[in-house]
C-alpha atoms as a PDB file:
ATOM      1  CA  UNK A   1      44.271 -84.477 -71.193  1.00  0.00           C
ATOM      2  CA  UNK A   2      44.391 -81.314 -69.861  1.00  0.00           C
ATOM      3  CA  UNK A   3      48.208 -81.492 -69.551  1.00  0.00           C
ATOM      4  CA  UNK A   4      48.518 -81.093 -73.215  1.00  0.00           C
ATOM      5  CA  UNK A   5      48.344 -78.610 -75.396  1.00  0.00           C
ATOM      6  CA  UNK A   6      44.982 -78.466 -76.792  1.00  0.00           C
ATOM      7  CA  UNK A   7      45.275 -79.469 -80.611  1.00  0.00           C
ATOM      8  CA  UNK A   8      46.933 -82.451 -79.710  1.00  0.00           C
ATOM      9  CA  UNK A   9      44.072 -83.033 -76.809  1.00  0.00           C
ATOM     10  CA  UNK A  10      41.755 -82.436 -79.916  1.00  0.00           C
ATOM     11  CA  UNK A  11      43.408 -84.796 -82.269  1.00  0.00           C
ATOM     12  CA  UNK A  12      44.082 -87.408 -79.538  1.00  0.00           C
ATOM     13  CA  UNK A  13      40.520 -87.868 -78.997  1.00  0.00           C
ATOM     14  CA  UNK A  14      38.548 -87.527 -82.587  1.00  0.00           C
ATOM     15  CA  UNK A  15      40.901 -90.260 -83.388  1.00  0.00           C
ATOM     16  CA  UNK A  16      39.997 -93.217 -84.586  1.00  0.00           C
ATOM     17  CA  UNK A  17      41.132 -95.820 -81.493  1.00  0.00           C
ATOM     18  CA  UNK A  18      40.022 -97.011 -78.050  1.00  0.00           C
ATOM     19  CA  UNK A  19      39.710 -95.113 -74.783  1.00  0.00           C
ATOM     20  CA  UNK A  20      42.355 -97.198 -73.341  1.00  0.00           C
ATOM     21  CA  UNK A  21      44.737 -96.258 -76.344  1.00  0.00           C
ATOM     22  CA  UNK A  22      44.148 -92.728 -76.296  1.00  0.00           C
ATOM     23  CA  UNK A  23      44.889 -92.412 -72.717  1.00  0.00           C
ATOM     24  CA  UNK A  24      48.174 -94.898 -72.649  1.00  0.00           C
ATOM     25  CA  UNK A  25      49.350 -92.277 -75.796  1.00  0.00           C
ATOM     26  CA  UNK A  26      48.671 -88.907 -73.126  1.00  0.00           C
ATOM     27  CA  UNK A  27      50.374 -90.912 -70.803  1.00  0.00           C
ATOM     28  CA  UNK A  28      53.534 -91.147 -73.321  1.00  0.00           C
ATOM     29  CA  UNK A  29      53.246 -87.648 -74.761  1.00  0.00           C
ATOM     30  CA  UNK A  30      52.878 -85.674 -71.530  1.00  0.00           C
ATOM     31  CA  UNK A  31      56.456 -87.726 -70.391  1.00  0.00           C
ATOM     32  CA  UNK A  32      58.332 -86.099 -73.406  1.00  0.00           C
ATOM     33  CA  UNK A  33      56.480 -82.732 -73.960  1.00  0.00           C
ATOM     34  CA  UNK A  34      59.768 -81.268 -73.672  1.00  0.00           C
ATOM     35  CA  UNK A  35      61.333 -83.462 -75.876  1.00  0.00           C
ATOM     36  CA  UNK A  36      58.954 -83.657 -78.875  1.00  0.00           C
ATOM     37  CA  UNK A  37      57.211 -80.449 -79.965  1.00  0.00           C
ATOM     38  CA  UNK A  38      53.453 -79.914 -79.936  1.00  0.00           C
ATOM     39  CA  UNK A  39      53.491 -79.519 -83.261  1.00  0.00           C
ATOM     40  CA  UNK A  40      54.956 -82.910 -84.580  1.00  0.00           C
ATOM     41  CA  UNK A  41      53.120 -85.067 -81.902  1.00  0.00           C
ATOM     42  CA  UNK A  42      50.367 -83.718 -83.307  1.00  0.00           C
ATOM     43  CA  UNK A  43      51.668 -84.668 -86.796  1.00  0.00           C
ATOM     44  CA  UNK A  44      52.256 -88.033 -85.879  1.00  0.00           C
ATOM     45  CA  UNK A  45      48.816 -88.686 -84.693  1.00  0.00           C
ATOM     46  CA  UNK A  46      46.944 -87.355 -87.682  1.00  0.00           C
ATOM     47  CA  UNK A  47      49.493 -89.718 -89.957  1.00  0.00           C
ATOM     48  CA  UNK A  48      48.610 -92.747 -88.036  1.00  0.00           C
ATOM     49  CA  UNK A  49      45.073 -92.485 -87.989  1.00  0.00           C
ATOM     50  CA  UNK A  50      44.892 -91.152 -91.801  1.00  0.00           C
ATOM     51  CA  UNK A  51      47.070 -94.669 -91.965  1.00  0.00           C
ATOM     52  CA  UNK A  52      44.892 -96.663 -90.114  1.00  0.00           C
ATOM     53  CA  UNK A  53      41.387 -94.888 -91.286  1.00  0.00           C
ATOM     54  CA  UNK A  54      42.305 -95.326 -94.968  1.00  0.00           C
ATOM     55  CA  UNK A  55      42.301 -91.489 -96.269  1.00  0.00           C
ATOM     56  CA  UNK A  56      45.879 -91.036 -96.153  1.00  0.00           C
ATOM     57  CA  UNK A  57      45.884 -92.662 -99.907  1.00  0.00           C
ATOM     58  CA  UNK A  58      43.386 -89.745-100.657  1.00  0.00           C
ATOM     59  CA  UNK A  59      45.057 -86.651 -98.556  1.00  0.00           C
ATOM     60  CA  UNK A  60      46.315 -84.123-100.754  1.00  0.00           C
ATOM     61  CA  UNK A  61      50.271 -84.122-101.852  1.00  0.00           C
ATOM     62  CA  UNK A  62      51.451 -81.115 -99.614  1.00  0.00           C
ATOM     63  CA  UNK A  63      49.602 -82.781 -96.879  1.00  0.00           C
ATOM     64  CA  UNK A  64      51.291 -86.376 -96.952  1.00  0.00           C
ATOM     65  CA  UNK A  65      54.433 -84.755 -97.662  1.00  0.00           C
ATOM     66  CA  UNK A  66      54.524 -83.024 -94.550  1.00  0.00           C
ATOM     67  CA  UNK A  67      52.722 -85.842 -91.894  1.00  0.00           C
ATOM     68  CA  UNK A  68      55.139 -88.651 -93.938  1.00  0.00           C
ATOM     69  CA  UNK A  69      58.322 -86.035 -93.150  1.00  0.00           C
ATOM     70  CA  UNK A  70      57.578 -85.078 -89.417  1.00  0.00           C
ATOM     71  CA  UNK A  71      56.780 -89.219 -89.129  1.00  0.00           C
ATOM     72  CA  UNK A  72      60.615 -90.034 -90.515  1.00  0.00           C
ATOM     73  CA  UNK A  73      62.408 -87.025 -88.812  1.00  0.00           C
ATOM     74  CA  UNK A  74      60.850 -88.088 -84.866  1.00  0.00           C
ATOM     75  CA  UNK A  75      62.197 -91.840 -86.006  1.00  0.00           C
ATOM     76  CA  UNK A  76      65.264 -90.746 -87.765  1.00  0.00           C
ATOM     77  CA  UNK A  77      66.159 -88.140 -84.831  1.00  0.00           C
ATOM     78  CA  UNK A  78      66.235 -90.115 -81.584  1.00  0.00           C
ATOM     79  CA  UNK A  79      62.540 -90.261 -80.932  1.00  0.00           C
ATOM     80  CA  UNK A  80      62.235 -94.159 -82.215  1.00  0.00           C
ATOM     81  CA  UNK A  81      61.405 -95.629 -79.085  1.00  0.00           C
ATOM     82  CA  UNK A  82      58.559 -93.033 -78.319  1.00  0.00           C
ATOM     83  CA  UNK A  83      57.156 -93.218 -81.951  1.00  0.00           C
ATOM     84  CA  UNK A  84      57.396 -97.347 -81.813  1.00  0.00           C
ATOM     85  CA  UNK A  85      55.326 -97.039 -78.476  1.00  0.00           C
ATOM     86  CA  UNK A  86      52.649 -95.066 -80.183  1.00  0.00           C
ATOM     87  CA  UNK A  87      52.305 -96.526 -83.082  1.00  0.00           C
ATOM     88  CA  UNK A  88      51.726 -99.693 -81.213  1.00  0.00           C
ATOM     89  CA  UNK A  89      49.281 -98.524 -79.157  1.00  0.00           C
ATOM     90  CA  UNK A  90      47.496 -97.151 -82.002  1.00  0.00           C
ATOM     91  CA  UNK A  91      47.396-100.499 -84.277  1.00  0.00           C
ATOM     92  CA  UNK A  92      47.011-102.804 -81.781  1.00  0.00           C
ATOM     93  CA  UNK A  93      45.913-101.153 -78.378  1.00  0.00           C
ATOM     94  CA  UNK A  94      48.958-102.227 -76.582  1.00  0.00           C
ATOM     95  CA  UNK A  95      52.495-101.727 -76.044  1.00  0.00           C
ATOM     96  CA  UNK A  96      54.791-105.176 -76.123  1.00  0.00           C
ATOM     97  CA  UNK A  97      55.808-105.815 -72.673  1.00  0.00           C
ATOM     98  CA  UNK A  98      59.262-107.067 -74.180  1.00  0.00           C
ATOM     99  CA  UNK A  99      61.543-105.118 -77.351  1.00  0.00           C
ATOM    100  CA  UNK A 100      59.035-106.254 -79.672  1.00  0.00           C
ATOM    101  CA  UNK A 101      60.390-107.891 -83.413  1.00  0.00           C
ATOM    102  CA  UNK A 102      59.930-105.035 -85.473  1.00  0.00           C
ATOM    103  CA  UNK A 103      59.693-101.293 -85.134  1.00  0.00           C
ATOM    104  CA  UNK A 104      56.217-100.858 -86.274  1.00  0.00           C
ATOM    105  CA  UNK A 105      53.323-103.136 -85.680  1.00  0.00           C
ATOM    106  CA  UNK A 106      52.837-105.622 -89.108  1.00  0.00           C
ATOM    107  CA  UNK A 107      49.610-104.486 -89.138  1.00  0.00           C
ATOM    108  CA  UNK A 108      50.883-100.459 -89.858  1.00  0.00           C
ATOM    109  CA  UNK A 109      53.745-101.863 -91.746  1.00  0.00           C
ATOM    110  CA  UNK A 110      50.653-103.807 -94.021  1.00  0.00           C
ATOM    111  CA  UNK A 111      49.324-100.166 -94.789  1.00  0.00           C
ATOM    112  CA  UNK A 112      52.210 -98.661 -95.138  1.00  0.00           C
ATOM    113  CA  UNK A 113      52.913-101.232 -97.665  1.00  0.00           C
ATOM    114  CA  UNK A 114      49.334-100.913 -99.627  1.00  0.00           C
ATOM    115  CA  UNK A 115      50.281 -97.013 -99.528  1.00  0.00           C
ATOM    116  CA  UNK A 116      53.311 -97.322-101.198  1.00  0.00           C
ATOM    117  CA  UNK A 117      51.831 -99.643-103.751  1.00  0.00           C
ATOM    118  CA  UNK A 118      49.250 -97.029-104.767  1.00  0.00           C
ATOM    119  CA  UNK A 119      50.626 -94.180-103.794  1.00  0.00           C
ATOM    120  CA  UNK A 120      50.789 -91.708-107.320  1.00  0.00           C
ATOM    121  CA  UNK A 121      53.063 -89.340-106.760  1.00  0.00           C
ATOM    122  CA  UNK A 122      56.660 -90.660-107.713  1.00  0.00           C
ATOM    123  CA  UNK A 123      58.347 -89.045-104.319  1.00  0.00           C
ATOM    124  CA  UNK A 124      56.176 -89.621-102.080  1.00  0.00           C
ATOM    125  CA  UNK A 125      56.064 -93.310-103.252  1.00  0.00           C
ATOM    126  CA  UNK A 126      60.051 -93.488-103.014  1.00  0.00           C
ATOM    127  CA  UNK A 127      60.125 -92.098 -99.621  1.00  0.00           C
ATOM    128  CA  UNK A 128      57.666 -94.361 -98.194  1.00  0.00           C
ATOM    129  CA  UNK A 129      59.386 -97.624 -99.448  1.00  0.00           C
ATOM    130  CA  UNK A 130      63.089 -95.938 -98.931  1.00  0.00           C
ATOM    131  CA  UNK A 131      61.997 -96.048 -95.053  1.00  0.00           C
ATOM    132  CA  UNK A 132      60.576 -99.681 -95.117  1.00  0.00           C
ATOM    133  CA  UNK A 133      63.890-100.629 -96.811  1.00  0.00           C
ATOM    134  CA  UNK A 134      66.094 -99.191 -94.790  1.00  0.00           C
ATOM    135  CA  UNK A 135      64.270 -98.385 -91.129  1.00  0.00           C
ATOM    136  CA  UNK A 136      62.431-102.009 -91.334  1.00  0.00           C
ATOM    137  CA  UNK A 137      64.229-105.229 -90.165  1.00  0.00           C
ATOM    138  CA  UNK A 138      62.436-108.643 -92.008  1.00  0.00           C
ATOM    139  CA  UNK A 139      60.075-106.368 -94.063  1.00  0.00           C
ATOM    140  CA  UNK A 140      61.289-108.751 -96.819  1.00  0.00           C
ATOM    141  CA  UNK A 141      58.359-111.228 -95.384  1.00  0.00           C
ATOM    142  CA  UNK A 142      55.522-108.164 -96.600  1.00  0.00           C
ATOM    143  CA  UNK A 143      56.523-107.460 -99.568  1.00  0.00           C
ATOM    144  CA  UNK A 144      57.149-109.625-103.073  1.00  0.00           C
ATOM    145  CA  UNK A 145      59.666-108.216-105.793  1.00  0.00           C
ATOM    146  CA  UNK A 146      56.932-107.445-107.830  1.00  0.00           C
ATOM    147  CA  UNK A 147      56.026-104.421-105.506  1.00  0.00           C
ATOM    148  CA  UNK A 148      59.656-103.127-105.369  1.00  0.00           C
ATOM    149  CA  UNK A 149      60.809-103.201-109.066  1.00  0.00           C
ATOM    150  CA  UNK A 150      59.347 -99.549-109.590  1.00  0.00           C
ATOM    151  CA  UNK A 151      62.923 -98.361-107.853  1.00  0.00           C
ATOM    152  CA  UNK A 152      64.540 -99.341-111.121  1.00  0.00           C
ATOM    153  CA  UNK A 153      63.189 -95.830-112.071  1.00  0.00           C
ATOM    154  CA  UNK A 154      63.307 -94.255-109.275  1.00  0.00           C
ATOM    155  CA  UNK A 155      64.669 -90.394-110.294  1.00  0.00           C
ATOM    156  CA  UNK A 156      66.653 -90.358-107.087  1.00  0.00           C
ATOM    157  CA  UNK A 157      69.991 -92.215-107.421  1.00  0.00           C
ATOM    158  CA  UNK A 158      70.375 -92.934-103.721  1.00  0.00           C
ATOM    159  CA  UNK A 159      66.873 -94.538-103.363  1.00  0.00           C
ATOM    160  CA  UNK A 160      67.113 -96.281-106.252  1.00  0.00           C
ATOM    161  CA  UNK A 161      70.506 -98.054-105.661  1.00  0.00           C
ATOM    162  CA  UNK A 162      69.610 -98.893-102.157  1.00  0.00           C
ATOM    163  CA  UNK A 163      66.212-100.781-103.712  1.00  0.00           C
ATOM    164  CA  UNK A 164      68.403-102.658-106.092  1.00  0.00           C
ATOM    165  CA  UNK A 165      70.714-103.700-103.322  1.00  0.00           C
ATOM    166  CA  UNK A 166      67.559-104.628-101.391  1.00  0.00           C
ATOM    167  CA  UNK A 167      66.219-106.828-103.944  1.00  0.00           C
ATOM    168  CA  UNK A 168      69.375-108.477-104.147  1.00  0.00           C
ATOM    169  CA  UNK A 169      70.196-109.451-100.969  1.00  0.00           C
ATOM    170  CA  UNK A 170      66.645-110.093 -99.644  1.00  0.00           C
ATOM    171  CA  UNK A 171      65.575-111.983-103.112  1.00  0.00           C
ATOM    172  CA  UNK A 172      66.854-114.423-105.038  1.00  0.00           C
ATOM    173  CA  UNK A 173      68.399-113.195-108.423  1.00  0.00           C
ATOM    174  CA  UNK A 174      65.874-114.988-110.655  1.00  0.00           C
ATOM    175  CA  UNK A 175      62.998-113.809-108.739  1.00  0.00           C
ATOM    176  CA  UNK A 176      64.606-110.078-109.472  1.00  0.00           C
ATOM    177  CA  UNK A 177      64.923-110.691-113.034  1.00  0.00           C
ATOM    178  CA  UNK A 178      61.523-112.221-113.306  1.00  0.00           C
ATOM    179  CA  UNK A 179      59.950-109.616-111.556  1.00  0.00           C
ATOM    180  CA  UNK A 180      61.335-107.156-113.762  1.00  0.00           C
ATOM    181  CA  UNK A 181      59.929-108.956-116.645  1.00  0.00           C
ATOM    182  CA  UNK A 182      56.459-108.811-115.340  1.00  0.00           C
ATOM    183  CA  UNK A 183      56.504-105.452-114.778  1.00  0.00           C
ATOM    184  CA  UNK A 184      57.883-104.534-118.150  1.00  0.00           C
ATOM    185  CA  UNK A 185      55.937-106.787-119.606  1.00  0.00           C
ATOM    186  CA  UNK A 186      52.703-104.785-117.994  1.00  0.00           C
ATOM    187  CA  UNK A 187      54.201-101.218-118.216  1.00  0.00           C
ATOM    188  CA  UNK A 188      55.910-100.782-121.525  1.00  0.00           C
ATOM    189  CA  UNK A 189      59.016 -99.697-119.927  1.00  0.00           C
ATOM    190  CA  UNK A 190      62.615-100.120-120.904  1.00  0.00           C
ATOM    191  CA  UNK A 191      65.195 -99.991-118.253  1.00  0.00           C
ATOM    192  CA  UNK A 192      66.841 -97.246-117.909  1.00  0.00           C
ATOM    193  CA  UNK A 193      70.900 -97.247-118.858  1.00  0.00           C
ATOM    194  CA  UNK A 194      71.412 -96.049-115.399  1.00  0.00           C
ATOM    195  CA  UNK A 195      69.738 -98.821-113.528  1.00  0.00           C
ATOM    196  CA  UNK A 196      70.180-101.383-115.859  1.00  0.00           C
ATOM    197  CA  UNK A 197      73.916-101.382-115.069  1.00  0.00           C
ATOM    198  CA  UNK A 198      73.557-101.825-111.284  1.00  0.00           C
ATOM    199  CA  UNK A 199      71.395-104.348-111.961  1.00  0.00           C
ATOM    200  CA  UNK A 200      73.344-106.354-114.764  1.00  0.00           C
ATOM    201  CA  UNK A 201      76.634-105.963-112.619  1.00  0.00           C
ATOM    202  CA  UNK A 202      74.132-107.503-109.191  1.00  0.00           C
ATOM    203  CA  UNK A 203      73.276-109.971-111.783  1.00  0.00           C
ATOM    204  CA  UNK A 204      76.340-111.152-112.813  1.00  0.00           C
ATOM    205  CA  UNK A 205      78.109-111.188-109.177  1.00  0.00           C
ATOM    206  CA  UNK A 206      75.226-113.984-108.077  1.00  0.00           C
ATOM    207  CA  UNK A 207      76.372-117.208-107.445  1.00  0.00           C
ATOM    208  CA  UNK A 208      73.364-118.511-106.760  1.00  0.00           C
ATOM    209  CA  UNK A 209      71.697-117.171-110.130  1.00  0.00           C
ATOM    210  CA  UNK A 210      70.568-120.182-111.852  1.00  0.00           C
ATOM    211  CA  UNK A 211      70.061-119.802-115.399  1.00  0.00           C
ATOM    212  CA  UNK A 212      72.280-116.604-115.144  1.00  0.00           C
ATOM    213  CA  UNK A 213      72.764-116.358-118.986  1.00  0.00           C
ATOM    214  CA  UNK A 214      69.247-116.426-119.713  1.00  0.00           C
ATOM    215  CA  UNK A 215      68.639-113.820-117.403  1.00  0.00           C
ATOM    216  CA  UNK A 216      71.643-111.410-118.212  1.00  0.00           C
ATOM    217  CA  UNK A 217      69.574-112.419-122.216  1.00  0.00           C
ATOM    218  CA  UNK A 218      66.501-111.259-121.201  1.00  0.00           C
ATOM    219  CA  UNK A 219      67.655-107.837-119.044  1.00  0.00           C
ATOM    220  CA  UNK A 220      69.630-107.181-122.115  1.00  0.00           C
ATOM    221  CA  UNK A 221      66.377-107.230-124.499  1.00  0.00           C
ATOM    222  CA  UNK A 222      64.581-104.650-121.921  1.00  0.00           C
ATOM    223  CA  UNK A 223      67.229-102.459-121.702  1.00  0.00           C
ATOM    224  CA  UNK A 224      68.385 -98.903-123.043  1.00  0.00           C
ATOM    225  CA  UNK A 225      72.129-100.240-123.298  1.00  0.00           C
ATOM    226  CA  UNK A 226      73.986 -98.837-126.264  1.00  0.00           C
ATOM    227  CA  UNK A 227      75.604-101.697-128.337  1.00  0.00           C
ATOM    228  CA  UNK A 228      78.801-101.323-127.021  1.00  0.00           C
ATOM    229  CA  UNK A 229      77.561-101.706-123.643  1.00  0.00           C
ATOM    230  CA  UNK A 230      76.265-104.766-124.511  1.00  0.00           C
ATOM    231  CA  UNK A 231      79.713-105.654-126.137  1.00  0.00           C
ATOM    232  CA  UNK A 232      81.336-105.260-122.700  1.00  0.00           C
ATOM    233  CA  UNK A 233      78.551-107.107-120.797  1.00  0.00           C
ATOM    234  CA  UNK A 234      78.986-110.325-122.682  1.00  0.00           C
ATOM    235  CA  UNK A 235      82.806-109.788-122.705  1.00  0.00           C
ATOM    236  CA  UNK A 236      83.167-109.518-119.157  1.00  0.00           C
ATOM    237  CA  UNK A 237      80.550-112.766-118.651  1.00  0.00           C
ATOM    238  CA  UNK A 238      82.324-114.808-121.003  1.00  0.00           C
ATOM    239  CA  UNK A 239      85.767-113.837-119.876  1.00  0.00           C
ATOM    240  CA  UNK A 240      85.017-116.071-116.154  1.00  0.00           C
ATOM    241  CA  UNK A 241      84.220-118.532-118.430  1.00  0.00           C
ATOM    242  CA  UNK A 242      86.511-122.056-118.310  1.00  0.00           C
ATOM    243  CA  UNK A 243      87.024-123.881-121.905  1.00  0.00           C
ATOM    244  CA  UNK A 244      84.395-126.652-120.923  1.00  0.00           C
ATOM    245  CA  UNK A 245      81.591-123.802-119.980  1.00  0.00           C
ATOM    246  CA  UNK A 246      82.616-121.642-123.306  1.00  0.00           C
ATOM    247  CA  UNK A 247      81.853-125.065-125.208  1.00  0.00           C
ATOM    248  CA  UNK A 248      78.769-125.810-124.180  1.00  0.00           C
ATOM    249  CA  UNK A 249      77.635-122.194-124.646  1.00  0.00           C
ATOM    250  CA  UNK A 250      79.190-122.010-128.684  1.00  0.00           C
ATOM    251  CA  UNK A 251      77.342-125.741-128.908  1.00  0.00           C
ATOM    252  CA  UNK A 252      74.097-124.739-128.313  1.00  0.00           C
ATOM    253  CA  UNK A 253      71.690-122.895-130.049  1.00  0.00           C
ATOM    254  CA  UNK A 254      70.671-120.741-126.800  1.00  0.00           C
ATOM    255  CA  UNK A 255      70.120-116.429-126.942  1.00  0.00           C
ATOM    256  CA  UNK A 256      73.295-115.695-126.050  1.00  0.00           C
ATOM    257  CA  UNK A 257      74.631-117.477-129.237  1.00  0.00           C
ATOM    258  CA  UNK A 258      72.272-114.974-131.108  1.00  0.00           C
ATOM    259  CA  UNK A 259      73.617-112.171-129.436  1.00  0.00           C
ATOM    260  CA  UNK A 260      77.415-112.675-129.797  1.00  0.00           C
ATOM    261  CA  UNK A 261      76.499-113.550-133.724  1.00  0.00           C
ATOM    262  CA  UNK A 262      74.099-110.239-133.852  1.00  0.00           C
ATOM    263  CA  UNK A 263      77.372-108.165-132.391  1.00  0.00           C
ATOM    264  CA  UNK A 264      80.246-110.051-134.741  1.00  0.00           C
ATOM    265  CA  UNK A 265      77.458-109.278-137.768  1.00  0.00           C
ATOM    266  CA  UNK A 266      77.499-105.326-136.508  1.00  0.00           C
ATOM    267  CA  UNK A 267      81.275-105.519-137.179  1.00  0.00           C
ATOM    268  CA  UNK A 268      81.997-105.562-133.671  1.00  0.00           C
ATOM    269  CA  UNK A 269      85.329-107.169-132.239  1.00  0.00           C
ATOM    270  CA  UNK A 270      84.581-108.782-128.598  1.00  0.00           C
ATOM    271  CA  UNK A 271      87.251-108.456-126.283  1.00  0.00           C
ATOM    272  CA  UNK A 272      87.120-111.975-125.961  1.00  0.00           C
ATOM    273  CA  UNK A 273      88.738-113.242-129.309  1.00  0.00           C
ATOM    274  CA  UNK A 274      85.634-114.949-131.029  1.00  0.00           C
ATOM    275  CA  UNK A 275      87.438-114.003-134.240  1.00  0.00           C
ATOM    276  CA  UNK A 276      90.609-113.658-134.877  1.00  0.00           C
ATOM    277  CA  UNK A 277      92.065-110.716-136.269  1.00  0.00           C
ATOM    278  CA  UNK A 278      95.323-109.420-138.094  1.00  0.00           C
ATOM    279  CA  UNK A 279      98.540-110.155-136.235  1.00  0.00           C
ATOM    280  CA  UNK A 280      97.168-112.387-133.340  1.00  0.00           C
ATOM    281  CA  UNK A 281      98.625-115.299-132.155  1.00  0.00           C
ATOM    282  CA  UNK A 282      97.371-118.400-133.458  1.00  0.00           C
ATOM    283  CA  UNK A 283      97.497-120.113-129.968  1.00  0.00           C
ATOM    284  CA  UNK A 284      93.807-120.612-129.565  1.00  0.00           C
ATOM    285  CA  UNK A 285      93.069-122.116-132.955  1.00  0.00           C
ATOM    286  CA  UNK A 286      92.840-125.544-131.527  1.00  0.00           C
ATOM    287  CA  UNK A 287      90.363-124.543-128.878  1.00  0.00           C
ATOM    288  CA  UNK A 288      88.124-122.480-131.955  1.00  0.00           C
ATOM    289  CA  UNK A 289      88.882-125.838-134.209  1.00  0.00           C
ATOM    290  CA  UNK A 290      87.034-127.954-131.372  1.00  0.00           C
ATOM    291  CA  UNK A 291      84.309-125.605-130.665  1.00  0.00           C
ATOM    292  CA  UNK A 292      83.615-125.471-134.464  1.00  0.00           C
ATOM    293  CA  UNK A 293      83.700-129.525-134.609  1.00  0.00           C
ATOM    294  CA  UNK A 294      81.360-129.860-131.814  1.00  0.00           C
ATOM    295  CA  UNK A 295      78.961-127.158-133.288  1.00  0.00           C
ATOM    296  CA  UNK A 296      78.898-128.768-136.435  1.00  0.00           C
ATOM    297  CA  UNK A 297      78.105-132.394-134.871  1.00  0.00           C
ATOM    298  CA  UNK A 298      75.048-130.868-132.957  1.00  0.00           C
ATOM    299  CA  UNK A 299      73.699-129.542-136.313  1.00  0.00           C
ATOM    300  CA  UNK A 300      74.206-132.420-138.006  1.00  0.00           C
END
């Protein structure tokens, strides 16, 4: 060790690994010492074994700020490989002989998982799961939607939009909705106007959504949407709508039902013509006449 400078020297070895790790990790750091500064491999080590030990969760804020920054610059900033190497080393005691799966070990990407969950400060919270998200192939298979749905509050735009398109894409779009249930359900939270559109529109552009009415319903309820907004949400849904699918909505006696009557009640005109008005053609009375038939016979 006495290539290196001596605080890293000093950090390699109160660490908290094996003889064999700390001396594969000298190996790696005295090849780039001019390519990585003292400073930040020194970082690095004192995140991972704060990671690995357990006190990261309990480190002060200025102090995870700056090991979780230095730790996403060396990745973000052409040191990957090297920083993959050591973190390897340091979670497992070896290096994969081959380009291993994933750029962390699973077992750092567990605890940087269980740190994000209970992590309480709101930024350093986003930043952690903003790099799992986007620096993390599979990490889908470590996480649930339940740990994610936080984002939908997330103060930073950018963050929060790329953990709504995460949850989409990696999640189905009832799991999404049902997850945000739970978590409103156990917060008290309504979602904000902001996210609840990204997450209405995601909603609605699902073909695989199955019960996509009842979910648009129920993201409706827990939302901050002004009444207009809600207007154009149903308008929009119902518009894609054939004359078969708009029947068996107007038949039943499902939530949506409740909604269009709670709008047409506030005095509000749909842009789909539910009622008509002054001056419109008369060309879909036979279609309301039917609807209005079949309505009737389910009542009876």
């Amino acid at each position: 060790m006495k290539t290196l400078p001596l605080t890293i020297e000093k950090t390699i070895r109160e660490a908290n690994i094996s003889n064999h790790a700390a001396q594969e990790i000298v190996a790696i750091l005295h090849g780039i010492k001019q390519e990585i500064p003292p400073y930040r491999a020194t970082r690095l080590i004192r995140l991972l074994d704060s990671l690995k030990s357990g006190r990261f969760t309990h480190s002060a804020k200025v102090k995870k700020k700056e090991l979780l920054g230095n730790f996403f610059d060396l990745v973000n900033y052409g040191h990957e490989k090297t920083v993959s190497r050591i973190c390897y080393l340091f979670f497992t005691e070896s290096v994969p002989l081959e380009e291993a799966a994933y750029l962390l070990p699973p077992e750092m990407i567990a605890t940087l998982v269980m740190a994000g969950n209970s992590e309480p400060f709101d930024s350093i919270k986003e930043g952690i799961w903003s790099f799992l998200i986007r620096k993390l192939s599979h990490v889908e298979r470590f996480v649930s939607p339940d740990e994610l749905i936080f984002g939908l509050w997330a103060k930073t735009p950018i963050i929060r939009n790329n953990i709504i398109k995460f949850l989409f894409t990696k999640y189905s779009p009832d799991a999404v909705v049902e997850a945000t249930m739970r978590y409103v359900s156990k917060t008290g939270k309504t979602i904000p106007v902001f996210a609840a559109r990204r997450i209405i529109e995601c909603t609605k552009e699902a073909t695989k959504c199955k019960q996509r009415e009842n979910a648009l319903t129920k993201l409706l309820d827990i939302s901050n949407l002004s009444v207009e907004e809600i207007n154009g949400v149903w308008s929009d849904y119902l518009k894609g709508k054939s004359r078969f699918e708009l029947i068996r909505i107007f038949s039943s006696s499902g939530s949506i039902v409740n909604e269009i009557e709670s709008l047409m009640e506030s005095h509000l005109q749909l842009s789909f013509h539910f009622s008509p008005q002054k001056n419109t053609s008369d060309r879909t009375a036979s279609f309301r006449n039917r609807v209005a038939g079949i309505t009737a016979m389910n009542i009876l």
